[in-house]
N, C-alpha and C. Protein backbone atom coordinates (compact mmCIF):
# COMPACT_ATOMS: atom_id res chain seq x y z
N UNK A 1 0.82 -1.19 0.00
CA UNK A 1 0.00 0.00 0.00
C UNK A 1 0.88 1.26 0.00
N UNK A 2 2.05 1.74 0.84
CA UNK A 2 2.67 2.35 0.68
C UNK A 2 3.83 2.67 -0.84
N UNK A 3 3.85 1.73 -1.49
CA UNK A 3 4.35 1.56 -2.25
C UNK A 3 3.38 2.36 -3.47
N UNK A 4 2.61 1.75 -3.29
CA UNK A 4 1.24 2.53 -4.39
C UNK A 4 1.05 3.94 -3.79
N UNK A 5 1.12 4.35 -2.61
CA UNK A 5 1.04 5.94 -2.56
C UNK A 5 2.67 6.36 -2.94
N UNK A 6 3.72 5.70 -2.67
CA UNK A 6 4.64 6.99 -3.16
C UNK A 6 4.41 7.01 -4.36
N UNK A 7 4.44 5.66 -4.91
CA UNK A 7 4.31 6.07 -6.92
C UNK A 7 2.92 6.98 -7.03
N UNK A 8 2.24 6.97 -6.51
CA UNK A 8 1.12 8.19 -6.89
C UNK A 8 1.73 9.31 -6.17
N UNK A 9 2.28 9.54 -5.15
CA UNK A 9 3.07 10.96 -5.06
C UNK A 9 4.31 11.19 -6.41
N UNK A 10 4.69 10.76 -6.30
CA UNK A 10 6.19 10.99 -7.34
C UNK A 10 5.09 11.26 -8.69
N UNK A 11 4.09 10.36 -9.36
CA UNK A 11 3.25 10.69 -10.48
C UNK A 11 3.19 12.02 -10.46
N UNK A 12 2.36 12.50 -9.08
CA UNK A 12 1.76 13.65 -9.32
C UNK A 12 2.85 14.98 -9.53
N UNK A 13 4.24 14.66 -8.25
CA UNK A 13 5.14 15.77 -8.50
C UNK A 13 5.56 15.84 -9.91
N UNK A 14 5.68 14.80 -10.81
CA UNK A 14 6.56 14.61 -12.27
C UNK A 14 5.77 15.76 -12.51
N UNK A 15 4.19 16.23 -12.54
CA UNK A 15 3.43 16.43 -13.51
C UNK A 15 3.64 17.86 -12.93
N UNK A 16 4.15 18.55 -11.87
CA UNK A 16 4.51 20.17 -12.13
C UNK A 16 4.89 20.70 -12.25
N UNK A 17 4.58 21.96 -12.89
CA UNK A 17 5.18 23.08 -13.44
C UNK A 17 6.38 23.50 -12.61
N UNK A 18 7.47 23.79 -12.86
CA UNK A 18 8.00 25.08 -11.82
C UNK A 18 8.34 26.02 -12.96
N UNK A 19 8.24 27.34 -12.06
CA UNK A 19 8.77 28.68 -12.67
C UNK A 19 10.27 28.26 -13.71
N UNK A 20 10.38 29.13 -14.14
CA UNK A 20 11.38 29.02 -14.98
C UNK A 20 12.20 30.45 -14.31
N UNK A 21 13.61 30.13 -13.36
CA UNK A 21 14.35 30.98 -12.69
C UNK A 21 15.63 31.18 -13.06
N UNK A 22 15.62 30.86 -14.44
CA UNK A 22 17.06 31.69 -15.26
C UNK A 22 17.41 32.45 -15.20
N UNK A 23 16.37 33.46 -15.40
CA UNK A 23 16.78 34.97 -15.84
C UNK A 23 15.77 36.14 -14.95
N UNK A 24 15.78 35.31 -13.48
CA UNK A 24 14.65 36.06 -12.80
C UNK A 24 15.33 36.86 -11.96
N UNK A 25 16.75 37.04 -12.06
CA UNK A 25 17.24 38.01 -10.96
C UNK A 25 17.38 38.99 -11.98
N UNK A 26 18.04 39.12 -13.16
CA UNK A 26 18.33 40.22 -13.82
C UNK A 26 20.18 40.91 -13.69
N UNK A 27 20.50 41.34 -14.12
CA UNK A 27 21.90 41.82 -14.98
C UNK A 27 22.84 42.23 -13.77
N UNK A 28 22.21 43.23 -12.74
CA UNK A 28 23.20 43.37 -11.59
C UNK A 28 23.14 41.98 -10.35
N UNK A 29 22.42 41.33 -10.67
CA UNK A 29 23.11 40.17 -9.76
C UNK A 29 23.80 39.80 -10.25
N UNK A 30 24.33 39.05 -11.91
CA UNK A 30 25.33 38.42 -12.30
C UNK A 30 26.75 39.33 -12.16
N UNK A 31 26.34 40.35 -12.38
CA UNK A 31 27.61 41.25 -11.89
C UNK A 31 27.94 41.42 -10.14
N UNK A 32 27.04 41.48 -9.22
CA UNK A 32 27.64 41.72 -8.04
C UNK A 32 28.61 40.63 -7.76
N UNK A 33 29.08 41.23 -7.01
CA UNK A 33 30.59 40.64 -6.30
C UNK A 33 29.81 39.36 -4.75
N UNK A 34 30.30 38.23 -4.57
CA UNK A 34 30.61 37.35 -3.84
C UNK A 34 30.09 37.73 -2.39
N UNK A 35 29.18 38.00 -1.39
CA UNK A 35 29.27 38.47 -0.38
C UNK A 35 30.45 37.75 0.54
N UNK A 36 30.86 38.29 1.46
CA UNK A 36 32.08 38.38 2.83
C UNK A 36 31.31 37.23 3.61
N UNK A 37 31.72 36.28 3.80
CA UNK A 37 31.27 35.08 4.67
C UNK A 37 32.04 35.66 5.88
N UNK A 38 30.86 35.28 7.14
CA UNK A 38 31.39 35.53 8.42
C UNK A 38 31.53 34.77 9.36
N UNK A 39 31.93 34.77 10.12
CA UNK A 39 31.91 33.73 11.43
C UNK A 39 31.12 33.91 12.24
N UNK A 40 30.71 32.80 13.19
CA UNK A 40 29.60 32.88 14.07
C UNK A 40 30.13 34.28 14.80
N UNK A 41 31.16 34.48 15.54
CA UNK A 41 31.42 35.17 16.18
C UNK A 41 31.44 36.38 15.74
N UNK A 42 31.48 36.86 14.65
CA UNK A 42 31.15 37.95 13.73
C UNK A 42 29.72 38.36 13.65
N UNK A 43 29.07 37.36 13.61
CA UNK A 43 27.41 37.85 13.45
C UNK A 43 27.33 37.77 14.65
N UNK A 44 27.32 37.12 15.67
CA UNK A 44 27.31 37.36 17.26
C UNK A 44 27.09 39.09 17.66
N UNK A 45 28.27 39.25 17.10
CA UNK A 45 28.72 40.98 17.57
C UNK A 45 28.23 41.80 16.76
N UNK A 46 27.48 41.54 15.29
CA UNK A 46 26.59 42.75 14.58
C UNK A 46 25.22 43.27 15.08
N UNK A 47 25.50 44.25 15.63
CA UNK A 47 24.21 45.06 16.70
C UNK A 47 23.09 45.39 15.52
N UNK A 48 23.32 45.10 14.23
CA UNK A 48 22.01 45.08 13.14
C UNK A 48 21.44 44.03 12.80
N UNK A 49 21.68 42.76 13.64
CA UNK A 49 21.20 41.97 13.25
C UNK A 49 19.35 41.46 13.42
N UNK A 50 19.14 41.39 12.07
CA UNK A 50 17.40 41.30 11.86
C UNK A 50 16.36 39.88 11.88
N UNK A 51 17.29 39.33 12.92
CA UNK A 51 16.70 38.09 13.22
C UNK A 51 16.46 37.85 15.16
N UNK A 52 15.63 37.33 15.08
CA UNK A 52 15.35 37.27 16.71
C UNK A 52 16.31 36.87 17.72
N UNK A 53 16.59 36.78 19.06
CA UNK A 53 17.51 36.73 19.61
C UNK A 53 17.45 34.72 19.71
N UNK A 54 16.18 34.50 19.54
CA UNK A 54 15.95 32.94 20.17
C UNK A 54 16.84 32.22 18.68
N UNK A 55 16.67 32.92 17.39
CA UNK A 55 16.62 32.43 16.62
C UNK A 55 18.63 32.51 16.63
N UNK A 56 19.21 33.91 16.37
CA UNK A 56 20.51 33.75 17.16
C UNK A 56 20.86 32.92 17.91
N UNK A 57 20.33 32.70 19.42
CA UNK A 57 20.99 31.69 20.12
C UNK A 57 20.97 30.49 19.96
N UNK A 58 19.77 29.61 19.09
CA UNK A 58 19.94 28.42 18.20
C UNK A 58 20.92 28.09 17.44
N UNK A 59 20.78 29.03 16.46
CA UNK A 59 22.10 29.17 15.31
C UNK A 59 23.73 28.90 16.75
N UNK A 60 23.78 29.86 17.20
CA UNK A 60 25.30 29.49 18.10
C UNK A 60 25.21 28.47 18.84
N UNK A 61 23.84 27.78 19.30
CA UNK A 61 24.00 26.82 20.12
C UNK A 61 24.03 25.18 19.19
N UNK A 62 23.64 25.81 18.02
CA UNK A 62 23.98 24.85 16.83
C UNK A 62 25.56 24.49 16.32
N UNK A 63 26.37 26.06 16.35
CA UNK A 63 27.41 26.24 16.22
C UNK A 63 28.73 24.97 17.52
N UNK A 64 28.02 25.03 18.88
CA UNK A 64 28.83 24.72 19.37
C UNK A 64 28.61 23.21 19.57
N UNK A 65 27.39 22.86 19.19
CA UNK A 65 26.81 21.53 19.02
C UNK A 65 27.71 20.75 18.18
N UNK A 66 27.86 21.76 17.03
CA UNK A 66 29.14 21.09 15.86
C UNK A 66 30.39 20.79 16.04
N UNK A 67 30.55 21.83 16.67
CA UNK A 67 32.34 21.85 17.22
C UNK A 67 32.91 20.75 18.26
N UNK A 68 31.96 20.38 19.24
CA UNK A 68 31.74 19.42 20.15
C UNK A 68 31.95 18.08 18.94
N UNK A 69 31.19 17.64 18.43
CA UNK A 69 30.88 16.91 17.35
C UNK A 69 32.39 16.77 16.84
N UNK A 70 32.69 17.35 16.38
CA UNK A 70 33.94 17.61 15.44
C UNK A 70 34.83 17.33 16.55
N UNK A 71 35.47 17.36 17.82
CA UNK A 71 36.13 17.39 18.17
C UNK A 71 35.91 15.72 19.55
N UNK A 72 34.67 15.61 19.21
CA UNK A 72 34.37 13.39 19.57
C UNK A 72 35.51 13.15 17.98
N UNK A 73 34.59 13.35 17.13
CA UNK A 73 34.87 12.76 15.22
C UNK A 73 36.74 12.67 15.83
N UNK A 74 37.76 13.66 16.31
CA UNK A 74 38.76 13.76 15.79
C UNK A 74 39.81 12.66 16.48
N UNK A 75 38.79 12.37 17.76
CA UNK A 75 39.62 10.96 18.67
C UNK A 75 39.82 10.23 18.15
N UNK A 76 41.20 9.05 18.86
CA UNK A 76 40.99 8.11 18.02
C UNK A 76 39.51 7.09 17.99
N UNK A 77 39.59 6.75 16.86
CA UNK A 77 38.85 5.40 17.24
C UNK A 77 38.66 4.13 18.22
N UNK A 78 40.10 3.68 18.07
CA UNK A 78 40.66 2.53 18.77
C UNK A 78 41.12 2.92 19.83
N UNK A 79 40.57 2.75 21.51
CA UNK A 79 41.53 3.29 22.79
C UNK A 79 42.85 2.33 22.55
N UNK A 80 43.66 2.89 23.38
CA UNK A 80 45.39 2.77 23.63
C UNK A 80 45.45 0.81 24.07
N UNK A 81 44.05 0.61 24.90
CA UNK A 81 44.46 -0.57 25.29
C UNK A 81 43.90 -1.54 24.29
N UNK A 82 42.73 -1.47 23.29
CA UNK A 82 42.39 -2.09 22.38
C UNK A 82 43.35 -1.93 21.55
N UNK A 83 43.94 -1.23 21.24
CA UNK A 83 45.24 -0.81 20.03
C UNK A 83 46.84 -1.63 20.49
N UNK A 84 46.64 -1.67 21.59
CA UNK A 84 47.87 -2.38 22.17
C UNK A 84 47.82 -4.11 22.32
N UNK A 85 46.53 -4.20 22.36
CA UNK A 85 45.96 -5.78 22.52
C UNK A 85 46.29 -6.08 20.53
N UNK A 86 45.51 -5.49 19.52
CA UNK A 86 45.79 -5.54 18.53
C UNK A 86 46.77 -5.69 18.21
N UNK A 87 47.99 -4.88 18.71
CA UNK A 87 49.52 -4.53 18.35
C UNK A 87 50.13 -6.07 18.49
N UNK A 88 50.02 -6.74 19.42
CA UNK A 88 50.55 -8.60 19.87
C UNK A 88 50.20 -9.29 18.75
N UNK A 89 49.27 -8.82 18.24
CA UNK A 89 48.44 -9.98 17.19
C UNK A 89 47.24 -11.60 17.80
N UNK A 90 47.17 -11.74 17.10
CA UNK A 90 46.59 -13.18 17.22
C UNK A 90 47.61 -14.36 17.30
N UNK A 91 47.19 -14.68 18.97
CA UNK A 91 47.77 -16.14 19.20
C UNK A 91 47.87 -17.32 18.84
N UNK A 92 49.14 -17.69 18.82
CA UNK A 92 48.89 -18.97 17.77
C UNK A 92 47.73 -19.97 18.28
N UNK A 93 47.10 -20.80 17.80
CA UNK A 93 46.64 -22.05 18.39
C UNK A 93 47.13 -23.08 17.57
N UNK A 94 47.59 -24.03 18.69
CA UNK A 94 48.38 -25.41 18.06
C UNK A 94 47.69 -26.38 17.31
N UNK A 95 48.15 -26.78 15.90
CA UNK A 95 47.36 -27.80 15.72
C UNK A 95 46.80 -28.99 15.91
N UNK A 96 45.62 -29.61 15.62
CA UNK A 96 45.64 -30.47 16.34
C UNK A 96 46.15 -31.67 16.16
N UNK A 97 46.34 -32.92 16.74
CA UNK A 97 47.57 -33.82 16.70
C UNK A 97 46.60 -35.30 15.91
């Protein structure tokens, strides 16, 4: 049953239109220049900023969510004593007689 509704979803998306957004900005966007990417800590400190404060402190509390993240990711994998057990190898076992 599910199977029969996505293929009738996917049917129906095939069948729409979208805008056609080639040429919908016009001549000075292809010419402007690259905007200045900033750092959290940069938008932190812009006293113009036009977004809510809850919505700010998400964004940075997202920010440090990552960094945390990134800095589990950079441990090793293998602790010192699993890596050291590895390091001996596999014991022989004798064959049998």
């Amino acid at each position: 049953m599910r199977l029969i509704r996505l293929c009738f979803c996917l049917g129906l998306a095939a069948c729409t239109q979208f805008p056609e957004l080639a040429d919908s900005e016009g001549p000075a966007v292809e010419a402007a220049p690259y905007p200045r990417l900033l750092s959290a800590e940069e938008l932190a400190l812009r006293p113009e900023s036009r977004t809510s404060l809850a919505v700010r402190d998400g964004v940075l509390s997202r920010v440090r969510g990552l960094g945390a993240r990134a800095a589990r990711l950079r441990r090793p994998v293998i602790d010192r004593a699993t890596h050291a057990r590895m390091a001996r190898g596999v014991p022989e076992i004798p064959a049998p007689e």
